[in-house]
Protein backbone atom coordinates (compact mmCIF):
# COMPACT_ATOMS: atom_id res chain seq x y z
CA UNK A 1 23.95 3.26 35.29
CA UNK A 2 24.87 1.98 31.88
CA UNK A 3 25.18 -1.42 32.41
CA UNK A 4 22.26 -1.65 33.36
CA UNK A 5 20.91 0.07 30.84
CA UNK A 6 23.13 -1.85 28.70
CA UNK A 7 21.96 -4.90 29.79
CA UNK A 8 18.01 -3.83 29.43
CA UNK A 9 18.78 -3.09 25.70
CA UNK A 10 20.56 -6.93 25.27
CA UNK A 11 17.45 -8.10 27.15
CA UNK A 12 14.86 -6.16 24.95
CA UNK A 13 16.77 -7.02 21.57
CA UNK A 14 16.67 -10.77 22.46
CA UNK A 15 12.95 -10.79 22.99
CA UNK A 16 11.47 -8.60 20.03
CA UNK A 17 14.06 -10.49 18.03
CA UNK A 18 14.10 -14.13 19.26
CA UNK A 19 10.85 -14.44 20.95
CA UNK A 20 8.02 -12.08 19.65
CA UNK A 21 8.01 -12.69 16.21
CA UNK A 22 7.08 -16.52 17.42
CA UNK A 23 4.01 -14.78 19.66
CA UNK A 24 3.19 -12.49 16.72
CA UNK A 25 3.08 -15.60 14.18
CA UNK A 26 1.09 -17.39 17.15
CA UNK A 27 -1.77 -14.99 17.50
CA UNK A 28 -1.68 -14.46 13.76
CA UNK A 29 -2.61 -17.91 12.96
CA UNK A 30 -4.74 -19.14 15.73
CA UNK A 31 -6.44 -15.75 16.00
CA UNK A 32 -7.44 -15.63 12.40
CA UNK A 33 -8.80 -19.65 12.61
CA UNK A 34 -10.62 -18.75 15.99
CA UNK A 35 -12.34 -15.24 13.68
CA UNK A 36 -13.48 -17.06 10.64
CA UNK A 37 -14.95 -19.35 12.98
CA UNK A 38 -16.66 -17.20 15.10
CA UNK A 39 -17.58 -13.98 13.46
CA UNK A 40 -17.54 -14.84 9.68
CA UNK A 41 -19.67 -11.79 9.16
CA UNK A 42 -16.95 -9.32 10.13
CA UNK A 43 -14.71 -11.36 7.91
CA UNK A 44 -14.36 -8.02 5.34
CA UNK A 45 -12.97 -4.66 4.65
CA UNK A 46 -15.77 -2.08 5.23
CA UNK A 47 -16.81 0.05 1.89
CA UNK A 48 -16.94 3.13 1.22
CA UNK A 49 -16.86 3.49 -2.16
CA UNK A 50 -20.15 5.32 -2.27
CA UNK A 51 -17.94 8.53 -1.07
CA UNK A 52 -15.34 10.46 -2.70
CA UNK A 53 -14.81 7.33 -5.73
CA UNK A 54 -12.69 8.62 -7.51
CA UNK A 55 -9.99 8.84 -4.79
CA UNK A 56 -10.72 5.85 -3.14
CA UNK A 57 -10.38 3.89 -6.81
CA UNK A 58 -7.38 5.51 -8.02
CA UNK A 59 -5.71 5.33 -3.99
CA UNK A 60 -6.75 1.57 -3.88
CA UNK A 61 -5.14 0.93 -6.87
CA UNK A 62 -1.79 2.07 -6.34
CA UNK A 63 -1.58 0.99 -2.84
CA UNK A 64 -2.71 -2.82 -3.68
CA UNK A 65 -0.29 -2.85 -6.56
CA UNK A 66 2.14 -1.36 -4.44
CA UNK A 67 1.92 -3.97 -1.58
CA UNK A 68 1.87 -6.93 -3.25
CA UNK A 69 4.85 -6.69 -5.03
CA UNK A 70 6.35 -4.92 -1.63
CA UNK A 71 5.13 -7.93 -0.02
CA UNK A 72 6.14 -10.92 -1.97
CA UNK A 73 9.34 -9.43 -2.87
CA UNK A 74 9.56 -9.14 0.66
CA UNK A 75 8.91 -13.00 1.38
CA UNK A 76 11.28 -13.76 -1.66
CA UNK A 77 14.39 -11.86 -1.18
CA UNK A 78 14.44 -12.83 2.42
CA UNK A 79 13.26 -16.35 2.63
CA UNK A 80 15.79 -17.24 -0.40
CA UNK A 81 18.84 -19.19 0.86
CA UNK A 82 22.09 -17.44 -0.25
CA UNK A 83 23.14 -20.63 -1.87
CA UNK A 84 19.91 -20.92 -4.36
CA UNK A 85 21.49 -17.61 -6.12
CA UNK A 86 24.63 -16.80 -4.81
CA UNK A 87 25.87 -19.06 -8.89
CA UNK A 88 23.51 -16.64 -10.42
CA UNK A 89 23.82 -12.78 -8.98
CA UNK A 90 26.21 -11.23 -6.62
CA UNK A 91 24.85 -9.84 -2.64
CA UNK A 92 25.75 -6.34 -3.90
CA UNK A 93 23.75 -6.86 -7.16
CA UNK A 94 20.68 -8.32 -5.46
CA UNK A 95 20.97 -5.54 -3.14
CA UNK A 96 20.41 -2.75 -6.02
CA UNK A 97 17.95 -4.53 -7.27
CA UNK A 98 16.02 -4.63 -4.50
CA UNK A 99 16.60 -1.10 -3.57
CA UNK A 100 15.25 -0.29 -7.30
CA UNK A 101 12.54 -1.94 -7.34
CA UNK A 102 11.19 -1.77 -3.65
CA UNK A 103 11.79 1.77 -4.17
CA UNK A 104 9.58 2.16 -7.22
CA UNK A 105 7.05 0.19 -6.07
CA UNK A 106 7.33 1.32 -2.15
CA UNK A 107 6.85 5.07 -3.98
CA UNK A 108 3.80 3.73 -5.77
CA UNK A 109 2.32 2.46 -2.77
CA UNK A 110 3.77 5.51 -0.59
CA UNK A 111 1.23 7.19 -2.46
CA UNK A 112 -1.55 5.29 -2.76
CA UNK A 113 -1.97 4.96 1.23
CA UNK A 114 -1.69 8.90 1.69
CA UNK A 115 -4.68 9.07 -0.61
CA UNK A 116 -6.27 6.77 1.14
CA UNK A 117 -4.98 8.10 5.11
CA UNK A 118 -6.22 11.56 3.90
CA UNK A 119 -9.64 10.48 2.45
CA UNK A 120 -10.02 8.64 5.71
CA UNK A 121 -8.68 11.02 7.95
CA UNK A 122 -10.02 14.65 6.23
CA UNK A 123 -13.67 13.41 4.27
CA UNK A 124 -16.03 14.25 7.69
CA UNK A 125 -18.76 11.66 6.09
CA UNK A 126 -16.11 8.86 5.70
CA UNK A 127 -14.03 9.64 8.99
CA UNK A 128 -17.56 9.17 10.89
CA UNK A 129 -18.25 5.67 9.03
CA UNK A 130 -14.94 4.27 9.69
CA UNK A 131 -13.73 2.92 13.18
CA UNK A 132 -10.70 3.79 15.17
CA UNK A 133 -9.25 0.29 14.65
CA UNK A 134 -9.76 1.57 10.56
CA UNK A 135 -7.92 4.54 11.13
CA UNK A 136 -5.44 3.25 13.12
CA UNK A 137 -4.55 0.34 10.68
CA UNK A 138 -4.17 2.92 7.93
CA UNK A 139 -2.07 5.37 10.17
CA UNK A 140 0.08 2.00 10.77
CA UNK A 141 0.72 0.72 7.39
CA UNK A 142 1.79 4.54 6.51
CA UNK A 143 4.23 4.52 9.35
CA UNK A 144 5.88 1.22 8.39
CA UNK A 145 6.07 2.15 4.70
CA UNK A 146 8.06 5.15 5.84
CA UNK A 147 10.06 3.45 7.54
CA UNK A 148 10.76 1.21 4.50
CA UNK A 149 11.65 3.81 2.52
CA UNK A 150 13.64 5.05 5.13
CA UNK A 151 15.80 2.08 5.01
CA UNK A 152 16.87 2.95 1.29
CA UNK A 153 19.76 5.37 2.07
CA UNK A 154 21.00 2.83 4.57
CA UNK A 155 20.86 -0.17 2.57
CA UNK A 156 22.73 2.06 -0.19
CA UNK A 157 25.52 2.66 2.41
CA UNK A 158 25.72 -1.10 2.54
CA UNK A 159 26.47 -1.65 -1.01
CA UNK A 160 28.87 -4.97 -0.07
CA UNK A 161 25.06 -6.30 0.64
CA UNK A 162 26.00 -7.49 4.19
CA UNK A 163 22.79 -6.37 5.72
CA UNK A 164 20.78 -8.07 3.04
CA UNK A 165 22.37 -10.91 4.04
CA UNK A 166 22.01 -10.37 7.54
CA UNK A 167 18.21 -9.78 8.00
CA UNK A 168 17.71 -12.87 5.48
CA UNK A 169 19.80 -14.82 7.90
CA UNK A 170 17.80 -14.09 10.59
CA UNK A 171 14.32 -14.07 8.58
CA UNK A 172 15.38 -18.05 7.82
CA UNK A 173 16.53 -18.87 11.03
CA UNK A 174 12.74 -17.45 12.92
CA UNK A 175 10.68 -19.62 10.17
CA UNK A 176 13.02 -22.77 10.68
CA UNK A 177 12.89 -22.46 14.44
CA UNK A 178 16.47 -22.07 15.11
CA UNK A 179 17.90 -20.93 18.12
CA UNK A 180 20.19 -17.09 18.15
CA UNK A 181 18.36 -15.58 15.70
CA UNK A 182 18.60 -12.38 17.75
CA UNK A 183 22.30 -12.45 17.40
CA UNK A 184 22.28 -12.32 14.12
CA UNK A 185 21.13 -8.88 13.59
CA UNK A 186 22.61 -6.96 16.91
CA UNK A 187 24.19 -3.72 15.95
CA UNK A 188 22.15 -4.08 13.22
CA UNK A 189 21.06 -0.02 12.09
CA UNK A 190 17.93 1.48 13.76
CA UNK A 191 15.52 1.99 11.10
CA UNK A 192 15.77 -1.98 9.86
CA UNK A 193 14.93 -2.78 13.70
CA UNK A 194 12.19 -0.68 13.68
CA UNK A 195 11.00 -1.68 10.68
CA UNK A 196 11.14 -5.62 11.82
CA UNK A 197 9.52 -4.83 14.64
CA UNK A 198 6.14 -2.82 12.84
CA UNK A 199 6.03 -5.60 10.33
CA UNK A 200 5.61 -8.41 13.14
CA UNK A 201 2.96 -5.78 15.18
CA UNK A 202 0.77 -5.70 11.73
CA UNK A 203 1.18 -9.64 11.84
CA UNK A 204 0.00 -9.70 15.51
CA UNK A 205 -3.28 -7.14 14.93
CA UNK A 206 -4.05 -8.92 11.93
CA UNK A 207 -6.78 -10.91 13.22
CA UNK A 208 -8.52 -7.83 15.35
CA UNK A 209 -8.18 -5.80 12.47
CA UNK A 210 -9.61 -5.69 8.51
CA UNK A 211 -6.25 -6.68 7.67
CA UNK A 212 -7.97 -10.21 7.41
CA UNK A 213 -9.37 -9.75 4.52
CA UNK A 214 -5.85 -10.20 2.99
CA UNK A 215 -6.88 -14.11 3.14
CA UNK A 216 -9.95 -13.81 1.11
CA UNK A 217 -8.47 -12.10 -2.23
CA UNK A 218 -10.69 -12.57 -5.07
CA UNK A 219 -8.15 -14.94 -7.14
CA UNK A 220 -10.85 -16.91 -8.65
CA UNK A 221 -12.14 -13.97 -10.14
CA UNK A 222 -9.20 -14.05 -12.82
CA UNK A 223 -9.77 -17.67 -13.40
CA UNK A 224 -13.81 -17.53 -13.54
CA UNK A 225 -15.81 -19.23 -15.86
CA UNK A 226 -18.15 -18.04 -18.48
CA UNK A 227 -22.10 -17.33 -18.79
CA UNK A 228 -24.70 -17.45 -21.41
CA UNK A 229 -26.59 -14.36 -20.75
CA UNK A 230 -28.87 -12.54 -23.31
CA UNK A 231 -29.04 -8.61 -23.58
CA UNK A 232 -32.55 -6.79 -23.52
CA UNK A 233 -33.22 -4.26 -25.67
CA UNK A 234 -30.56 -1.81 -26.94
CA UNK A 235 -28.29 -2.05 -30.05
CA UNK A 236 -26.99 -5.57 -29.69
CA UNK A 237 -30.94 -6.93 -30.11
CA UNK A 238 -31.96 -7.52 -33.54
CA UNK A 239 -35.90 -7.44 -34.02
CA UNK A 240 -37.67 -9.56 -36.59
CA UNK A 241 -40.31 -8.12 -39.31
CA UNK A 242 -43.08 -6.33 -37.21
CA UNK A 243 -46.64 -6.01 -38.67
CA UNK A 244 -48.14 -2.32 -38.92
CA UNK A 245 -51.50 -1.77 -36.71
CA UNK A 246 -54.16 -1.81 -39.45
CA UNK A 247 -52.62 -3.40 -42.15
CA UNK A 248 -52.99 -6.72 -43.80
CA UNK A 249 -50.61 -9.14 -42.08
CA UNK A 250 -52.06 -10.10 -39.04
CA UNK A 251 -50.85 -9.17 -35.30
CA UNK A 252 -47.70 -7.77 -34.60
CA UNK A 253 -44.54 -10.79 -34.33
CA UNK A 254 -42.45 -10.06 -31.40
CA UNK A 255 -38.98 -9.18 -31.57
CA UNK A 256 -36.58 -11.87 -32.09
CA UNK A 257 -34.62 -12.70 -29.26
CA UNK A 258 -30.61 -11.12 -29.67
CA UNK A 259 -28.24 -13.23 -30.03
CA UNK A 260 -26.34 -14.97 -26.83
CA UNK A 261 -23.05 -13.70 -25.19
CA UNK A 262 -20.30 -14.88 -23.27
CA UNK A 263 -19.44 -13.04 -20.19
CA UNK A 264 -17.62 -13.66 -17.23
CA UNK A 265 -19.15 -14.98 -14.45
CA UNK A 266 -19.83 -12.61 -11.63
């Protein structure tokens, strides 16, 4: 009975390895085209701002700050060839650096997301405003950040920086289309497989999800330009000589207009 059972492991390594992250990057793209295109209005992440703020700013916060820099040191320290800064920093040394400062940040965002997950899950108001694909997205993301962290004890009993180099091997080899990728992580320890695996699943619900709001990130909002507005009333006006009812001057003069501002553009 073990060979087969052997033989249903090779089977299942080869095809979340070598062949589902290509269906998962598939239905990522093409799904996401085929949504803006068809239902632009659900093109958002639902608010909910209006309950419990205070959590929801301060969770927000620490989980968006949390999974960028997870995610593009992610994309970096994977999709960097070894040569580009194998001159400049050892395998071992990038290693501890990206066990520092994943872990710091994947700590940060570890906590943002339970504030989040528990606002969601335990606020009876928000729970019944939110969908299942909502909560389930949420539950999701907390899952695969655990297992992130998860993968810090391992990756510090691989201080030689061999799996590093191993799962950026085979992160190369899926976006340059080459063939064995699967081989290149087999035997490869648990949690990273698991891990992999989440991370393409996310990919693959992306588009069915509010994870698509990812693509519409207010950038422009740090590079907006400014508006002339003018403020009503309140200290920054500054009003001109006004006649007294009843006394020699005439009618009253009207307030002089205070003087313009440059704000950001909304």
């Amino acid at each position: 009975m073990s060979v087969p059972w052997n033989g249903f492991l090779h089977y299942l390594h080869d095809f979340l390895f070598g062949i589902y992250p290509y269906i998962c990057m598939g239905v990522f793209v093409i799904g996401s085209l085929i949504r803006f295109d068809r239902d632009q209005y659900t093109w958002r992440s639902g608010s909910s701002q209006l309950l419990r703020r205070k959590q929801l700013v301060l969770g927000s916060n620490l989980f968006h700050f949390g999974i960028i820099f997870l995610f593009f040191g992610h994309f970096v320290g994977l999709l960097t060839p070894h040569w580009a800064y194998e001159w400049a920093i050892a395998p071992s040394q990038k290693q501890m650096v990206a066990v520092t400062a994943g872990g710091i940040a994947g700590a940060v965002c570890f906590v943002g997301l339970s504030m989040l997950l528990h606002r969601r899950l335990f606020d009876e108001r928000i729970r019944r405003t939110s969908t299942r694909a909502d909560m389930a997205i949420l539950v999701l993301l907390w899952v695969q950040l655990s297992l992130g962290l998860i993968t810090l004890p391992f990756s510090l009993g691989h201080s030689d920086g061999v799996a590093m180099l191993k799962l950026s091997a085979w992160s190369q080899a899926i976006v340059t289309f080459q063939g064995g990728a699967a081989e290149l992580i087999r035997g490869i320890d648990f949690p990273y497989l698991a891990h992999l695996v989440l991370g393409m699943t996310l990919f693959l619900l992306t588009p069915f999800t509010r994870l698509v709001h990812i693509f519409s990130a207010p950038v422009w909002y740090l590079f907006r330009a400014w508006q002339i507005v003018r403020v009503r009333g309140g200290a920054t006006t500054r009003p001109g000589p006004v006649a007294r009812p009843g006394l020699a001057g005439g009618a009253p003069q009207p307030a002089a207009a205070a003087p313009a501002q440059r704000v950001p553009a909304e």
